[in-house]
N, C-alpha and C. Protein backbone atom coordinates (compact mmCIF):
# COMPACT_ATOMS: atom_id res chain seq x y z
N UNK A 1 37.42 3.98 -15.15
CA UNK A 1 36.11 4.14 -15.76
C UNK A 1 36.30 4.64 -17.18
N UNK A 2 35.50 3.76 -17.94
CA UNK A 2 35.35 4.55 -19.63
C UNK A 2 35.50 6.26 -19.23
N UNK A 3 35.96 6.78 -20.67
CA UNK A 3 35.84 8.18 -20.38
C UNK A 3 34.55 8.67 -21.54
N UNK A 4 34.51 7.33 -21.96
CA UNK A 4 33.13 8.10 -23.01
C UNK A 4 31.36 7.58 -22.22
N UNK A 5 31.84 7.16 -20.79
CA UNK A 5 30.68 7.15 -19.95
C UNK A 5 30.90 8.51 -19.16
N UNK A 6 31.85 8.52 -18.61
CA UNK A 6 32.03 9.62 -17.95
C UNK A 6 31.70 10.70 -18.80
N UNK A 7 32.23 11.08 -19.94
CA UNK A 7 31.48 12.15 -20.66
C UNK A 7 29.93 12.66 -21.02
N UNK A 8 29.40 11.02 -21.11
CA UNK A 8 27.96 10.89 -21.11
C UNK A 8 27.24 11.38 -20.41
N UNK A 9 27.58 11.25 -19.13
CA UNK A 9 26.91 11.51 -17.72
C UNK A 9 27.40 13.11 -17.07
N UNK A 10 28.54 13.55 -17.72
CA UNK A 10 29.22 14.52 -17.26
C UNK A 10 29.10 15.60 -18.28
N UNK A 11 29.59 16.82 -18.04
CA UNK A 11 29.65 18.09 -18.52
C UNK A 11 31.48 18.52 -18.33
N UNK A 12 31.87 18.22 -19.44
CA UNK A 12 33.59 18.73 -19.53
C UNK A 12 33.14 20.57 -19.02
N UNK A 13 34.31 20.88 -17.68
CA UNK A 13 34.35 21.96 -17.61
C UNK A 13 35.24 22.51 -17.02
N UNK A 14 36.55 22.96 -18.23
CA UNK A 14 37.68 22.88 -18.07
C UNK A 14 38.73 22.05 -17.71
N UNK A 15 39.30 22.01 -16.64
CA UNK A 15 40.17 20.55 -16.31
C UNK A 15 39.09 19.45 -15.65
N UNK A 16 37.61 19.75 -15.29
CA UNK A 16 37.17 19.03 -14.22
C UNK A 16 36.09 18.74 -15.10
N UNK A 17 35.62 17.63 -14.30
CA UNK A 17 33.86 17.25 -14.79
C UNK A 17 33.26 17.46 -14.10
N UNK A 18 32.24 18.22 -14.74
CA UNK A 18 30.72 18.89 -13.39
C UNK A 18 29.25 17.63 -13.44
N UNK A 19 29.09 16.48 -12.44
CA UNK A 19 28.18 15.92 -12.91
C UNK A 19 26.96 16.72 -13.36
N UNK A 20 26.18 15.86 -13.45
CA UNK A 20 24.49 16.45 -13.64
C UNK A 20 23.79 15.48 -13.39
N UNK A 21 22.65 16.22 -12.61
CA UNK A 21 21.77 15.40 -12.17
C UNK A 21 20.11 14.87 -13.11
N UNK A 22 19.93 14.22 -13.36
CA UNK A 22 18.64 13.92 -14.28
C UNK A 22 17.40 13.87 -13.66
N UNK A 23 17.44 14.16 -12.14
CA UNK A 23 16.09 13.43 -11.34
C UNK A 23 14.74 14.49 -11.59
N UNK A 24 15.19 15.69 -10.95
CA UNK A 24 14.60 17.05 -11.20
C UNK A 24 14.42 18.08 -12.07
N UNK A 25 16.03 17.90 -12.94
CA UNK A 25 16.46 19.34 -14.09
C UNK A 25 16.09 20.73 -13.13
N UNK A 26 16.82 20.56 -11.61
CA UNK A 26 16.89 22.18 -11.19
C UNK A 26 18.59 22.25 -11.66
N UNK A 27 18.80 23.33 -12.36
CA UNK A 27 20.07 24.13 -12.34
C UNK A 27 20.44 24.59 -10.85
N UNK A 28 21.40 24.54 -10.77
CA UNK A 28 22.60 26.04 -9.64
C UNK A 28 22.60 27.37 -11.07
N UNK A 29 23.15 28.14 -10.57
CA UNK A 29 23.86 29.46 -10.78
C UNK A 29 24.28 29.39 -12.50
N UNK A 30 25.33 28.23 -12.19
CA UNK A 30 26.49 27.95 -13.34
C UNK A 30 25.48 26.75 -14.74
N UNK A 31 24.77 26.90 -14.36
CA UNK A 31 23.55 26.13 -15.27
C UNK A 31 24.10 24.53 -15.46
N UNK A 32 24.72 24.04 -14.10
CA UNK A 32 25.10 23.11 -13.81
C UNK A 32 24.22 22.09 -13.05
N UNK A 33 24.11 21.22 -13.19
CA UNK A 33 23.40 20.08 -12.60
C UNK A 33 23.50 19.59 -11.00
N UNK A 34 23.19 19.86 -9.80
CA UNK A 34 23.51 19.46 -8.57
C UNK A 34 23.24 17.74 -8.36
N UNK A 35 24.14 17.43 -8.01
CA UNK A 35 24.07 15.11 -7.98
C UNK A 35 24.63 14.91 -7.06
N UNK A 36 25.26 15.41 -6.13
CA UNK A 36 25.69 15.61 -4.40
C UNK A 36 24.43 14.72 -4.13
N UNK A 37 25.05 13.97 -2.90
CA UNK A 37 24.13 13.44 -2.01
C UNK A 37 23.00 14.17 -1.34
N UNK A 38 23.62 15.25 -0.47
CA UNK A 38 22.95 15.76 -0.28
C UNK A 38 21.88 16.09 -1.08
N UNK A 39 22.02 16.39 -2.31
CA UNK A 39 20.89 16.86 -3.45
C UNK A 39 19.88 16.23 -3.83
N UNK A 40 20.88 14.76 -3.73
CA UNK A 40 20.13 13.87 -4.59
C UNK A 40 19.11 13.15 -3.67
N UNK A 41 19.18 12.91 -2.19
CA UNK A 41 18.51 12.47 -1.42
C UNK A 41 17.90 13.33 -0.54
N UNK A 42 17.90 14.21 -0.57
CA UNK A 42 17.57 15.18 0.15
C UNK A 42 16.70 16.65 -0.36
N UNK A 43 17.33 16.73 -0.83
CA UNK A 43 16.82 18.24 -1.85
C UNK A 43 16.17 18.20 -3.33
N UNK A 44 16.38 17.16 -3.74
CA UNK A 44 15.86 17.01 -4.88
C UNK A 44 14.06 16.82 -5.32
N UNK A 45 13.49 17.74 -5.73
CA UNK A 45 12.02 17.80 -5.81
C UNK A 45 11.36 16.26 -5.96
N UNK A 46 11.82 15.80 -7.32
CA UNK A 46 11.42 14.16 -7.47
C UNK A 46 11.70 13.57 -6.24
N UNK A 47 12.80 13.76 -5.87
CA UNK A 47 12.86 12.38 -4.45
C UNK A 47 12.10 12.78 -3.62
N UNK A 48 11.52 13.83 -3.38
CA UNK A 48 10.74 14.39 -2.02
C UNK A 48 9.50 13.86 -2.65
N UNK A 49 8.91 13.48 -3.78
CA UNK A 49 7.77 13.20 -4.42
C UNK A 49 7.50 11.67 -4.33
N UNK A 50 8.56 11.36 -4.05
CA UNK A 50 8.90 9.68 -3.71
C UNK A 50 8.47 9.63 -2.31
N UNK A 51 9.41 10.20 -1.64
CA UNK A 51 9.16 10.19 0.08
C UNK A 51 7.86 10.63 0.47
N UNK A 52 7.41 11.50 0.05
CA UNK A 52 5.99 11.61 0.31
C UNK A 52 4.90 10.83 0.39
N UNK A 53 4.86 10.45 -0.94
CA UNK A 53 4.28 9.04 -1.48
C UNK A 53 4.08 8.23 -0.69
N UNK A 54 5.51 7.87 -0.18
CA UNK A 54 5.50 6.17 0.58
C UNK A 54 5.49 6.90 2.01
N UNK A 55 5.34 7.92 2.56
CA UNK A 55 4.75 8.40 3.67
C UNK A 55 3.39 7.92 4.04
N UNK A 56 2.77 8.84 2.92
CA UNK A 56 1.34 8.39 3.04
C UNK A 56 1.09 7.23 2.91
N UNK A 57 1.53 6.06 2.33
CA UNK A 57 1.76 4.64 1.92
C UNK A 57 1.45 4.32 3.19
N UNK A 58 2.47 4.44 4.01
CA UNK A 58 2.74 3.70 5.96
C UNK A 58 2.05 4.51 6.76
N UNK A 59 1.39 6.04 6.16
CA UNK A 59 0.17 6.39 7.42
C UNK A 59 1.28 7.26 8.27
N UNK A 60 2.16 7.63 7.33
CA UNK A 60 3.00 8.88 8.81
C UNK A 60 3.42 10.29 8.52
N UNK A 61 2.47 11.05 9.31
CA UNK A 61 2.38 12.68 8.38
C UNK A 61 3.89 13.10 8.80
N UNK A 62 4.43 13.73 7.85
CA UNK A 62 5.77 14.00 8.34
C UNK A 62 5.75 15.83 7.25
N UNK A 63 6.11 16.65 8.49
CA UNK A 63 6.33 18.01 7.50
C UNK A 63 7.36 18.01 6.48
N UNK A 64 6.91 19.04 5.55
CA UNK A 64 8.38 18.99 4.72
C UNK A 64 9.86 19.18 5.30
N UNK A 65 10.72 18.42 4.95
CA UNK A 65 11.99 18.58 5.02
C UNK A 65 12.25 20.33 4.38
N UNK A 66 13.00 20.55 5.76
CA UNK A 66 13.91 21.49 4.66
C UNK A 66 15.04 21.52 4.30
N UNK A 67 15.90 20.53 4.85
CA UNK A 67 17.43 20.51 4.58
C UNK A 67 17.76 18.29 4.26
N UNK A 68 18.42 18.39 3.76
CA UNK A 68 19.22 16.98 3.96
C UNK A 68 19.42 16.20 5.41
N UNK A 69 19.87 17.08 6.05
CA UNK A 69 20.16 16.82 7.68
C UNK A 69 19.08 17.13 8.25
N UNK A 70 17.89 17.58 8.38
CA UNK A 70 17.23 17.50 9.13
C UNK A 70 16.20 16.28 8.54
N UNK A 71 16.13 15.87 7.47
CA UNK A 71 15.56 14.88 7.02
C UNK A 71 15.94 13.66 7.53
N UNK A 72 17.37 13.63 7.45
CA UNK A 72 18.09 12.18 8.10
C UNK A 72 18.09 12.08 9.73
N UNK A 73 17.93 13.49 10.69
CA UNK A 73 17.66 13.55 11.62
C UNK A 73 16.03 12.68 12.30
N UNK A 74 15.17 12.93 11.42
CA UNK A 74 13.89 12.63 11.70
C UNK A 74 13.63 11.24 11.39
N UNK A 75 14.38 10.73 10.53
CA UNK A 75 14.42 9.49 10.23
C UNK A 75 15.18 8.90 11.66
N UNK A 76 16.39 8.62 12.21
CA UNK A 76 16.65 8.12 12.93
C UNK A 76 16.13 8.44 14.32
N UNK A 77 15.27 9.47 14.62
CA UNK A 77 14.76 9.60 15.23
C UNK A 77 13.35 8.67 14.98
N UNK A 78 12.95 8.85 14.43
CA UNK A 78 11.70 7.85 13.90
C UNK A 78 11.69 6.54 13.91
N UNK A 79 12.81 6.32 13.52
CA UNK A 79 13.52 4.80 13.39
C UNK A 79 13.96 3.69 14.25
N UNK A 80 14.29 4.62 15.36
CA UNK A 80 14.82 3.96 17.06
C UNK A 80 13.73 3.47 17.34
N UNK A 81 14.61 2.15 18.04
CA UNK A 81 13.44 0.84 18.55
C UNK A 81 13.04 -0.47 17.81
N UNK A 82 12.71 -1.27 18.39
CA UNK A 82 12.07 -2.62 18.17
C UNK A 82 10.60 -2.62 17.50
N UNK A 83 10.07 -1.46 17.34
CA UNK A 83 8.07 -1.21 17.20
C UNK A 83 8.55 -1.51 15.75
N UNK A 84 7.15 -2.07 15.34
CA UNK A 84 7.35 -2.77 13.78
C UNK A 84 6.94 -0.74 13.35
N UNK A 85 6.30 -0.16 13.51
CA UNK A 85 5.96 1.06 12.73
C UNK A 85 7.83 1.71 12.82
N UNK A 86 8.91 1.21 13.23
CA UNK A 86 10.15 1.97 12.86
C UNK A 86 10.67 0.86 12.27
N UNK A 87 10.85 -0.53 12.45
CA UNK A 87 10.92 -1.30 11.52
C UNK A 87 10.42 -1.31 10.05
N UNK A 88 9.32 -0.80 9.42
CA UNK A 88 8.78 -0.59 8.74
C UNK A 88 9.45 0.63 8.41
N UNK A 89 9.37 1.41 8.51
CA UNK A 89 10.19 3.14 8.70
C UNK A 89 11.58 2.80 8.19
N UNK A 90 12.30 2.24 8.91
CA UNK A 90 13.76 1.60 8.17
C UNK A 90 13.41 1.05 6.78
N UNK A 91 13.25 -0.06 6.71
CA UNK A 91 12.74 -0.74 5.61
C UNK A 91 12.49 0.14 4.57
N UNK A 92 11.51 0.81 4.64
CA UNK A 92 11.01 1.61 3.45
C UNK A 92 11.64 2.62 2.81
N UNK A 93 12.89 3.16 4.17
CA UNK A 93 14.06 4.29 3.97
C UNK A 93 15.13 3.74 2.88
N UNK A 94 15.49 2.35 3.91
CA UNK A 94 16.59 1.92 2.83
C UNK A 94 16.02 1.64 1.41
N UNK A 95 14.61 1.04 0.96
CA UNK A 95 14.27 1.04 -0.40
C UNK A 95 14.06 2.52 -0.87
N UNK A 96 13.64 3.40 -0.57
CA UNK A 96 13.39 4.56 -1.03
C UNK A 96 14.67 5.10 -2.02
N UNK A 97 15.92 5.38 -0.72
CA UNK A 97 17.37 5.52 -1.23
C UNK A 97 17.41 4.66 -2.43
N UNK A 98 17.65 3.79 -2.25
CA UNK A 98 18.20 2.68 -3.54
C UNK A 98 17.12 2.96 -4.95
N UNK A 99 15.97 2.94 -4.45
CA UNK A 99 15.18 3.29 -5.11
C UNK A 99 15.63 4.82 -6.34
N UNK A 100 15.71 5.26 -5.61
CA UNK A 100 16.18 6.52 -6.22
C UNK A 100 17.89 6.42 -7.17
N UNK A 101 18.00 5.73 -6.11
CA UNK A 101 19.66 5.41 -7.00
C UNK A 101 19.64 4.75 -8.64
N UNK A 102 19.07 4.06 -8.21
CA UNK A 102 18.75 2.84 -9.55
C UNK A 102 17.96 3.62 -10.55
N UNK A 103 16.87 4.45 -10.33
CA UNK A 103 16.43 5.86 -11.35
C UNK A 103 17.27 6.54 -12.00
N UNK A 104 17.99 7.11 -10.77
CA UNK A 104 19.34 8.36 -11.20
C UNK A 104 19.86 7.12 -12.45
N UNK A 105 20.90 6.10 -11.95
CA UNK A 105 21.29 5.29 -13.20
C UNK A 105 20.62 5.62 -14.32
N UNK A 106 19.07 4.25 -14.52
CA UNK A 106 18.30 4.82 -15.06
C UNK A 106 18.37 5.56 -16.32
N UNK A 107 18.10 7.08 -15.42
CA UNK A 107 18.41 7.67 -16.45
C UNK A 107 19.52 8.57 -17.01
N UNK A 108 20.60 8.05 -16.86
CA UNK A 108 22.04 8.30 -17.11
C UNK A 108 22.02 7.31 -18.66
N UNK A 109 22.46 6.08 -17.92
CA UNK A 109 22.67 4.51 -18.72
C UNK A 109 22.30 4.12 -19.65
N UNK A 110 20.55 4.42 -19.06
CA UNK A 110 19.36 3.67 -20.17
C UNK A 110 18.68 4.77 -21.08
N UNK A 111 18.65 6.18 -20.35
CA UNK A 111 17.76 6.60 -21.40
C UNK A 111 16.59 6.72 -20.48
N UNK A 112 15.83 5.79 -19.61
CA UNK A 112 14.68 5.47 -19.49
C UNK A 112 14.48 6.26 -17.90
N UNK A 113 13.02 6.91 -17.82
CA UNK A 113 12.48 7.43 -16.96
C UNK A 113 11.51 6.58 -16.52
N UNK A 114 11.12 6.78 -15.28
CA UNK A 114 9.50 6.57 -14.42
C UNK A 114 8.84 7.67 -13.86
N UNK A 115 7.80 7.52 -13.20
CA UNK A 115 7.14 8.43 -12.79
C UNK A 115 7.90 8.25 -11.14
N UNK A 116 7.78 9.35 -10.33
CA UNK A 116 7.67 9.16 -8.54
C UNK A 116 7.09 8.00 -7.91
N UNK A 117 5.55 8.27 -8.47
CA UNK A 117 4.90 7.20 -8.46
C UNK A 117 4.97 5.37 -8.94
N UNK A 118 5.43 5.70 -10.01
CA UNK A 118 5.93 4.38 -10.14
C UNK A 118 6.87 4.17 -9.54
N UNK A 119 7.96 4.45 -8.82
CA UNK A 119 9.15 4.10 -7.96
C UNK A 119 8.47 4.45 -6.58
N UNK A 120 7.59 4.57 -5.86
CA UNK A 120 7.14 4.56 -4.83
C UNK A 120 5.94 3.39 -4.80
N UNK A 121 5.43 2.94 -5.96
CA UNK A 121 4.83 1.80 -6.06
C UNK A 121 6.11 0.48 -5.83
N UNK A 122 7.10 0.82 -6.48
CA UNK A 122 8.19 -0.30 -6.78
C UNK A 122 8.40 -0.10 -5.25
N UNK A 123 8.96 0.52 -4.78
CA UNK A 123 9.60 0.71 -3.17
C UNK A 123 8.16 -0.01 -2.26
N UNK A 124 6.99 -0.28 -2.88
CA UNK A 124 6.24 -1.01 -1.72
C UNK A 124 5.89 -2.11 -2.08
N UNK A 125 5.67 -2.25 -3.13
CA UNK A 125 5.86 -4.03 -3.44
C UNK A 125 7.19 -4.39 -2.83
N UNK A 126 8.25 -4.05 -3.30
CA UNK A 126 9.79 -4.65 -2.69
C UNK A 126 9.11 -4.87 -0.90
N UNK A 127 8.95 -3.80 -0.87
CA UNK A 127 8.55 -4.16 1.40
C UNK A 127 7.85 -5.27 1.47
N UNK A 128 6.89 -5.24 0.56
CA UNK A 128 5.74 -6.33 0.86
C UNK A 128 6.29 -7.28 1.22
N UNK A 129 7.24 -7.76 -0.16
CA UNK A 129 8.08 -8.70 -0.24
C UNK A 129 8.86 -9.53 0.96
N UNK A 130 9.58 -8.34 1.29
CA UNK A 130 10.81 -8.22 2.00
C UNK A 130 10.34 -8.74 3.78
N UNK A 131 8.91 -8.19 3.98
CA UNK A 131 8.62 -7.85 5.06
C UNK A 131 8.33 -9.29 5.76
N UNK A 132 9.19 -9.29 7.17
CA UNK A 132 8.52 -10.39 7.56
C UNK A 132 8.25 -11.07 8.64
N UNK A 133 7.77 -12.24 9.26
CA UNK A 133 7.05 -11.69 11.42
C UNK A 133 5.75 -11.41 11.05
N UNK A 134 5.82 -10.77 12.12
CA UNK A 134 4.27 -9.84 12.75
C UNK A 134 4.33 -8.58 11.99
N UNK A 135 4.81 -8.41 11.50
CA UNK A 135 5.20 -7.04 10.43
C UNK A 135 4.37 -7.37 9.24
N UNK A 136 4.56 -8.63 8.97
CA UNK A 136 3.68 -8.98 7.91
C UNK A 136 2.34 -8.58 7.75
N UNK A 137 1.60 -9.06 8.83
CA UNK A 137 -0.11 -8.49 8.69
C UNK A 137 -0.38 -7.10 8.89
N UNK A 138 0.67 -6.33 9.31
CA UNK A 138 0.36 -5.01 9.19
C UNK A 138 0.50 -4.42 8.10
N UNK A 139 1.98 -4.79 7.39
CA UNK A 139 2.10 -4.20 6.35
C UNK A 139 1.38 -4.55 5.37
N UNK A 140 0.78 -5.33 5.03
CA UNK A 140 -0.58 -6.00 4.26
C UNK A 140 -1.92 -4.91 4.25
N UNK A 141 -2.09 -4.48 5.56
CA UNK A 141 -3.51 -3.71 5.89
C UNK A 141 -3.18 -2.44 4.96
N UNK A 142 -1.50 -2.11 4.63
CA UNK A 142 -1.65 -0.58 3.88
C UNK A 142 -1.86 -0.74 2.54
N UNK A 143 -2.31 0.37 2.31
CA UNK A 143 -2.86 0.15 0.75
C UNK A 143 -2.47 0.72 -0.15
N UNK A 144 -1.62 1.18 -0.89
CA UNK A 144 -0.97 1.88 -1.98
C UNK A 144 -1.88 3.01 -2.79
């Protein structure tokens, strides 16, 4: 990898590079950036502003997460089965993630931000898209 991307995206600190994360701007301790998975999909304020979003999107009250793992817990719990409402549930998980990924880039790469909202709009057009069967006329009835 370039080292003048890696620098871009990174914080020289000492022998190591400390990423940083762009989604939220919460610091740790060390006024360092958290970009861990865990963080970034899980803990991170913006992404929970995403997930929320496209919660209400599909009609499924879900309490706040409080950890990474219990988030991914509820999902595959949610997710098990053939019923288009966990079909749908998958679907919208895996765009959400990616969703968020392609932001983080984003704004590393480009410079360029969105709103939650606009990436939770993007994450349901993509389903619309994507969606397809008897899945179709349901996912049609939700309304953004």
């Amino acid at each position: 990898m370039d080292p003048h991307i890696l620098h871009k995206r990174a914080k020289h600190s000492g022998d190591e590079y400390t990423p940083t994360s762009k989604l939220d701007g919460e610091k740790d301790h060390g006024g360092k950036r958290d970009e861990s998975h865990v963080h970034l999909f899980g803990g991170c304020s913006f992404t929970k502003l995403v997930w929320e979003r496209l919660m209400q999107w599909i009609r499924i009250h879900v309490n706040p997460m409080q950890s990474y793992t219990q988030m991914i817990a509820w999902v595959i719990t949610q997710a098990k089965g053939k019923l288009c409402k966990a079909k749908i549930l998958k679907m919208v998980y895996a765009e959400h993630i990616y969703g968020i990924w392609r932001e983080r880039n984003s704004r590393i790469f480009e410079e360029t931000t969105r709103t939650a909202d606009q990436i939770a709009r993007e994450v349901a057009c993509v389903c619309n898209i994507r969606v397809q069967g008897g899945m179709r006329a349901q996912m049609q009835q939700l309304i953004f």
